[in-house]
Protein backbone atom coordinates (compact mmCIF):
# COMPACT_ATOMS: atom_id res chain seq x y z
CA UNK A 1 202.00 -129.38 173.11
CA UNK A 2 198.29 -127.78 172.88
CA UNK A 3 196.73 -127.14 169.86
CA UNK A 4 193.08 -125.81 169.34
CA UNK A 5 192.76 -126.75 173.16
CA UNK A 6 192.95 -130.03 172.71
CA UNK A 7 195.34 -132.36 175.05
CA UNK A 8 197.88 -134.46 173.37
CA UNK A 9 196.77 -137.38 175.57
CA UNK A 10 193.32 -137.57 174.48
CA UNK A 11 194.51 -137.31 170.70
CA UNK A 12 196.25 -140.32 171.12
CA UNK A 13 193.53 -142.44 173.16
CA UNK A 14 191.68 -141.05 169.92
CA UNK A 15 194.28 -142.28 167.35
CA UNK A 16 194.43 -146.32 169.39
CA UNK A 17 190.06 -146.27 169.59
CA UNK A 18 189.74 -145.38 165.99
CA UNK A 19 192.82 -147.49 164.38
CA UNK A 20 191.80 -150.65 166.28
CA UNK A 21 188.29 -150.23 164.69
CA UNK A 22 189.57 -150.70 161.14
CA UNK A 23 189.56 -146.60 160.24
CA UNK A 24 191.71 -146.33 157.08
CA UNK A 25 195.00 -144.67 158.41
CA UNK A 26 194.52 -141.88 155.69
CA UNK A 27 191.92 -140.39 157.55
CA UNK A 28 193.42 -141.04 160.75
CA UNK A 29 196.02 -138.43 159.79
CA UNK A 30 193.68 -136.05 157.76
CA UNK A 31 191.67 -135.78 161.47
CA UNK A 32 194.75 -135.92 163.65
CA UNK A 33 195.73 -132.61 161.11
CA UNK A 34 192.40 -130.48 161.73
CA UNK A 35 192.51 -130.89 165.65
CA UNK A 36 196.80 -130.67 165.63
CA UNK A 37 198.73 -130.04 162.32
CA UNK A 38 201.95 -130.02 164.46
CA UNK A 39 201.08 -133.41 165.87
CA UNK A 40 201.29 -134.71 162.22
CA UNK A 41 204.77 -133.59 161.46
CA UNK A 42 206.09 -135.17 164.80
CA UNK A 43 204.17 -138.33 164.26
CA UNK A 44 205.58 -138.64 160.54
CA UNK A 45 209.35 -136.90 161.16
CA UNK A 46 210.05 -137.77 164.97
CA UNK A 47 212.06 -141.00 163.95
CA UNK A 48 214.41 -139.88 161.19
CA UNK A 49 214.75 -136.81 162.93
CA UNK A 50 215.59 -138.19 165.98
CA UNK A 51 218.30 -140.71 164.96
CA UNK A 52 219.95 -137.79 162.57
CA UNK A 53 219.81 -135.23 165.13
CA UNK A 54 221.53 -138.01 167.88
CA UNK A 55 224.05 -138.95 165.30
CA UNK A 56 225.25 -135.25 164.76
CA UNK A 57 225.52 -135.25 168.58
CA UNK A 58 227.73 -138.20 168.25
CA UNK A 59 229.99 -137.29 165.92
CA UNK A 60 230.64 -133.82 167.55
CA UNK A 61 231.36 -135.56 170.84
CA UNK A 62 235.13 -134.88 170.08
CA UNK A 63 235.20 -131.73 167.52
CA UNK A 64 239.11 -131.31 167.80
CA UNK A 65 239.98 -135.19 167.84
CA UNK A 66 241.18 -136.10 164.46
CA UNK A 67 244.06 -139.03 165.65
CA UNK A 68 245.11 -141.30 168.44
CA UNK A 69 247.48 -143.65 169.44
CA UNK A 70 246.69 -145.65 172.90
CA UNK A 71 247.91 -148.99 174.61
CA UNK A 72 245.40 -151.22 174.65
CA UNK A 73 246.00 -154.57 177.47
CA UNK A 74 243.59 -157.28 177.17
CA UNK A 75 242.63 -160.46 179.08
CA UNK A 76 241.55 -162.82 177.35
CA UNK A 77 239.74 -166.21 178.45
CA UNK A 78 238.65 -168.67 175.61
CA UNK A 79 235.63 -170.96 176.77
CA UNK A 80 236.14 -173.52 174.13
CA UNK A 81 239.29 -175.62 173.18
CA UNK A 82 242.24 -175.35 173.38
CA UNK A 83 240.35 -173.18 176.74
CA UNK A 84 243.95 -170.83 176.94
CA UNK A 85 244.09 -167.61 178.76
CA UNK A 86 246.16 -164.61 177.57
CA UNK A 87 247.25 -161.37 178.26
CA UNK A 88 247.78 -159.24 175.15
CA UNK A 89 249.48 -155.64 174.69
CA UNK A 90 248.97 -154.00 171.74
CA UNK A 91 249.21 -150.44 170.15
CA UNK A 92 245.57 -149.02 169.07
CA UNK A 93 245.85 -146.97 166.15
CA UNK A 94 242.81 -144.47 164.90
CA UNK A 95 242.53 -141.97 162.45
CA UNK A 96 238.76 -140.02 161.35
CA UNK A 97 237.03 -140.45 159.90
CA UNK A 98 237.51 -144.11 159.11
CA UNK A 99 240.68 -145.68 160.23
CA UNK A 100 240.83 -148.38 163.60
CA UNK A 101 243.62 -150.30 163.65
CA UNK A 102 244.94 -152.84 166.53
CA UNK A 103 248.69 -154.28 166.59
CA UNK A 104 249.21 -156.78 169.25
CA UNK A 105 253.14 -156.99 170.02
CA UNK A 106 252.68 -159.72 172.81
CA UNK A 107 250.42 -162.42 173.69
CA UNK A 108 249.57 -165.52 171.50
CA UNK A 109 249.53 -165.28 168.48
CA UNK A 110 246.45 -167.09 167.60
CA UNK A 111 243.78 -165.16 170.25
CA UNK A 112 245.80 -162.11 169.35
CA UNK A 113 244.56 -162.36 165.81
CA UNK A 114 240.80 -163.31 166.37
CA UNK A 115 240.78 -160.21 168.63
CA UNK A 116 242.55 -157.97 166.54
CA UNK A 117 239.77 -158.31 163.93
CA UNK A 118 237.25 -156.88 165.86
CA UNK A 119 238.40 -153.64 165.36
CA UNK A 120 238.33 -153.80 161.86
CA UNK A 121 234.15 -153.43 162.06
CA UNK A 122 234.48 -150.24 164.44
CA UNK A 123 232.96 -147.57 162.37
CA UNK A 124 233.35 -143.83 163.76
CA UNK A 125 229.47 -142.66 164.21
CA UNK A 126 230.17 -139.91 161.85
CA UNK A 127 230.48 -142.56 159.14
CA UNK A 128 227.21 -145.19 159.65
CA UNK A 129 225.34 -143.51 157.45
CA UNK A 130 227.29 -143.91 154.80
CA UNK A 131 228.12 -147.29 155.81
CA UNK A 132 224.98 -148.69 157.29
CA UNK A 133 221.24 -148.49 156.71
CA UNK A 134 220.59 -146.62 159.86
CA UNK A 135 217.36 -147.39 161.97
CA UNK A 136 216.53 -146.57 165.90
CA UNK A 137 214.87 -149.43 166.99
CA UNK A 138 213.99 -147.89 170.49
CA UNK A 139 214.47 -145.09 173.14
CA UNK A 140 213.82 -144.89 176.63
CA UNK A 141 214.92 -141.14 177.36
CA UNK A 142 218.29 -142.44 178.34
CA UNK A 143 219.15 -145.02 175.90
CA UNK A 144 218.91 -144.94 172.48
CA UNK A 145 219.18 -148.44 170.37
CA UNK A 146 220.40 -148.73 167.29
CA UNK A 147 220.32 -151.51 164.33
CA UNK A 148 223.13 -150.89 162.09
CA UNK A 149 223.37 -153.39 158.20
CA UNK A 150 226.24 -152.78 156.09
CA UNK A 151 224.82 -151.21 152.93
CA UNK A 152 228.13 -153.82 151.72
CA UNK A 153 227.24 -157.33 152.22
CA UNK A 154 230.42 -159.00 154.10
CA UNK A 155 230.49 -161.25 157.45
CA UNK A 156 228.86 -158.44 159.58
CA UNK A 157 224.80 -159.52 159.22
CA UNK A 158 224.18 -156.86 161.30
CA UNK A 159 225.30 -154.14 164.55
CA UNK A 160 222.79 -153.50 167.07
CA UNK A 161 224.48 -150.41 169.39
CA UNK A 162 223.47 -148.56 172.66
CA UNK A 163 223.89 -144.95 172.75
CA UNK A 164 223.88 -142.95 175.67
CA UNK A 165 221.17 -139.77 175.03
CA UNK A 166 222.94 -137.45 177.71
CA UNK A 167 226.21 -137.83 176.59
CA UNK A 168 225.81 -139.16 173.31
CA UNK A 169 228.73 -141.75 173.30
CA UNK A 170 228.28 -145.49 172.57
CA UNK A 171 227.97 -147.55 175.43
CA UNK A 172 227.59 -151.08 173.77
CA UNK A 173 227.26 -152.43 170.10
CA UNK A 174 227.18 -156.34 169.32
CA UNK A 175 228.16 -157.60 165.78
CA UNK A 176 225.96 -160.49 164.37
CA UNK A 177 227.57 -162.65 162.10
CA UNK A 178 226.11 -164.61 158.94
CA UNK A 179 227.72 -167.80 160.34
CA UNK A 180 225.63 -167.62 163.53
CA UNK A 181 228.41 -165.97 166.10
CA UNK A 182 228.44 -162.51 167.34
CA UNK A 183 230.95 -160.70 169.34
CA UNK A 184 230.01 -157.46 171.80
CA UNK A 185 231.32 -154.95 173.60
CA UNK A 186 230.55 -152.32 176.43
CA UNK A 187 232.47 -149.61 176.54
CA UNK A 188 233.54 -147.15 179.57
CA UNK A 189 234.85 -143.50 179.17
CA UNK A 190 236.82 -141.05 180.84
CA UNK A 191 238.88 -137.70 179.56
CA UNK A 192 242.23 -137.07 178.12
CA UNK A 193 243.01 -133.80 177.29
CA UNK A 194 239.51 -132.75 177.50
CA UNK A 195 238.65 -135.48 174.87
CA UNK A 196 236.12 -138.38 175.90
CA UNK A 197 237.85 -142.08 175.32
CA UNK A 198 237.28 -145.19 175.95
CA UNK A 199 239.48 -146.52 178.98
CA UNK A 200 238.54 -149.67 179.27
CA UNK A 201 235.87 -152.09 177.64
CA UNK A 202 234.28 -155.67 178.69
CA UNK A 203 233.22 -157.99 175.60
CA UNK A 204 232.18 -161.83 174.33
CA UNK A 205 233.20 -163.43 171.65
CA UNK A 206 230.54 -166.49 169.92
CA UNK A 207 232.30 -167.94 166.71
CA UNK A 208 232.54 -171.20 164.91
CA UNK A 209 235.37 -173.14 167.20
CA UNK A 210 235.79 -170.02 169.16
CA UNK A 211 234.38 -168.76 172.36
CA UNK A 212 235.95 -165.84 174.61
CA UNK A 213 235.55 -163.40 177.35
CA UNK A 214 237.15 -160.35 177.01
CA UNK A 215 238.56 -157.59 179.20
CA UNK A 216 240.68 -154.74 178.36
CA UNK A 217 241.93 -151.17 179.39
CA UNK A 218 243.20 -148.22 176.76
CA UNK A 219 245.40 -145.90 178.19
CA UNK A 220 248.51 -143.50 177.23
CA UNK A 221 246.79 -141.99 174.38
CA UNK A 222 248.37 -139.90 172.51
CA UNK A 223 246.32 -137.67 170.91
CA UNK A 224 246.22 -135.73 166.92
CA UNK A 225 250.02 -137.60 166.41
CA UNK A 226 250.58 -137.41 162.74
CA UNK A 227 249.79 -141.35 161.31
CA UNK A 228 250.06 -141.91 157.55
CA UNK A 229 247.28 -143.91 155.70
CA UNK A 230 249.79 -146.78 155.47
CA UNK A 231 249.56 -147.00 158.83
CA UNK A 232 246.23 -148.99 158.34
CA UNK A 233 247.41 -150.96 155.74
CA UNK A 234 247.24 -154.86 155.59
CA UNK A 235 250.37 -156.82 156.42
């Protein structure tokens, strides 16, 4: 961008000379707007903009995906006492634009459920703003990273996720407790009837008296089955 001949480079070795000299930022912006008016509206709506137009990308990743059903089988190897290893099988249930439920029908009982609960805090993208105070805390041209609080105070301090910019689909997020442990989770994708899923995922697990790795796969999805809201209900 060009505007009244005038580089964008040198209006930024401009705006870093004159801030770092105490110049009140007022009139930084009232001279950044006689030399490049469009240079003030990207300097002031680049960041809101960015993360809304990125989330829209997001949740249009899948336009006609509006249910699933999938297996999900994960390893699981617990670091801390009683230091057991399982294999769990389990059906994953989801329904937009808010419903993620897991079922584990074999494994032990007690991993099962610590796992299982980490689905619970897997928002659909379409839904964080609704749910979270959204903020992009960076972007390298690939990568976008965001930090995600619950507008709701609960367990969840806090989600920091990785977003992929080419194909807009969530590559990592890592939950932050209030009790000091964290779980997280990468995710890889592939296509089922021209729909982009997750297929498998890698993860870690840091609780009080709890510490896991985790491996799993997804597959067999079945996809826009008709699930009823009690479906997702507690038992």
């Amino acid at each position: 961008m060009r505007t009244r001949g005038v580089p964008p480079s040198l209006i930024f070795r401009l705006i870093a000379r004159v801030w770092t000299r105490g110049v009140p930022p007022s009139l930084i912006f009232r001279l950044i707007a006689r030399v490049s008016p469009p240079l003030v509206v990207l300097l002031i709506a680049s960041p809101a903009s960015a993360a809304t137009g990125l989330l829209a990308r997001m949740a249009d990743v899948n336009p006609n995906l509006h249910a699933f059903t999938a297996t999900m089988h994960a390893n699981v190897v617990m670091k801390s006492f009683p230091f057991l290893s399982a294999a769990l099988t389990g059906t994953y249930y989801h329904k937009e634009p808010d419903k993620t439920k897991v079922v584990f029908t074999s494994g032990v009982p007690l991993i099962a459920s610590q796992f299982d609960k980490l689905y619970a805090h897997i928002e659909s993208p379409s839904q964080w703003e609704s749910v979270y105070d959204v903020k992009i805390v960076s972007d390298d041209g690939a990568v976008t990273a965001f930090r995600l609080v619950p507008k709701k105070h609960g367990n969840v301090e806090r989600i920091d996720a990785k977003v992929d910019d080419k194909t807009a689909t969530v590559t990592s997020m890592r939950w932050a407790d209030d009790n000091g442990g964290y779980a997280e989770m990468t995710n890889h994708y592939g296509t089922v009837d021209g729909n982009t899923v997750v297929t498998s995922q890698t993860g870690h697990v840091e609780e009080p008296g709890y510490v896991a790795d985790i491996t799993s796969t997804i597959d067999h999805y079945a996809i826009n089955p008709d699930l009823a809201d009690s479906v997702f209900s507690e038992q």
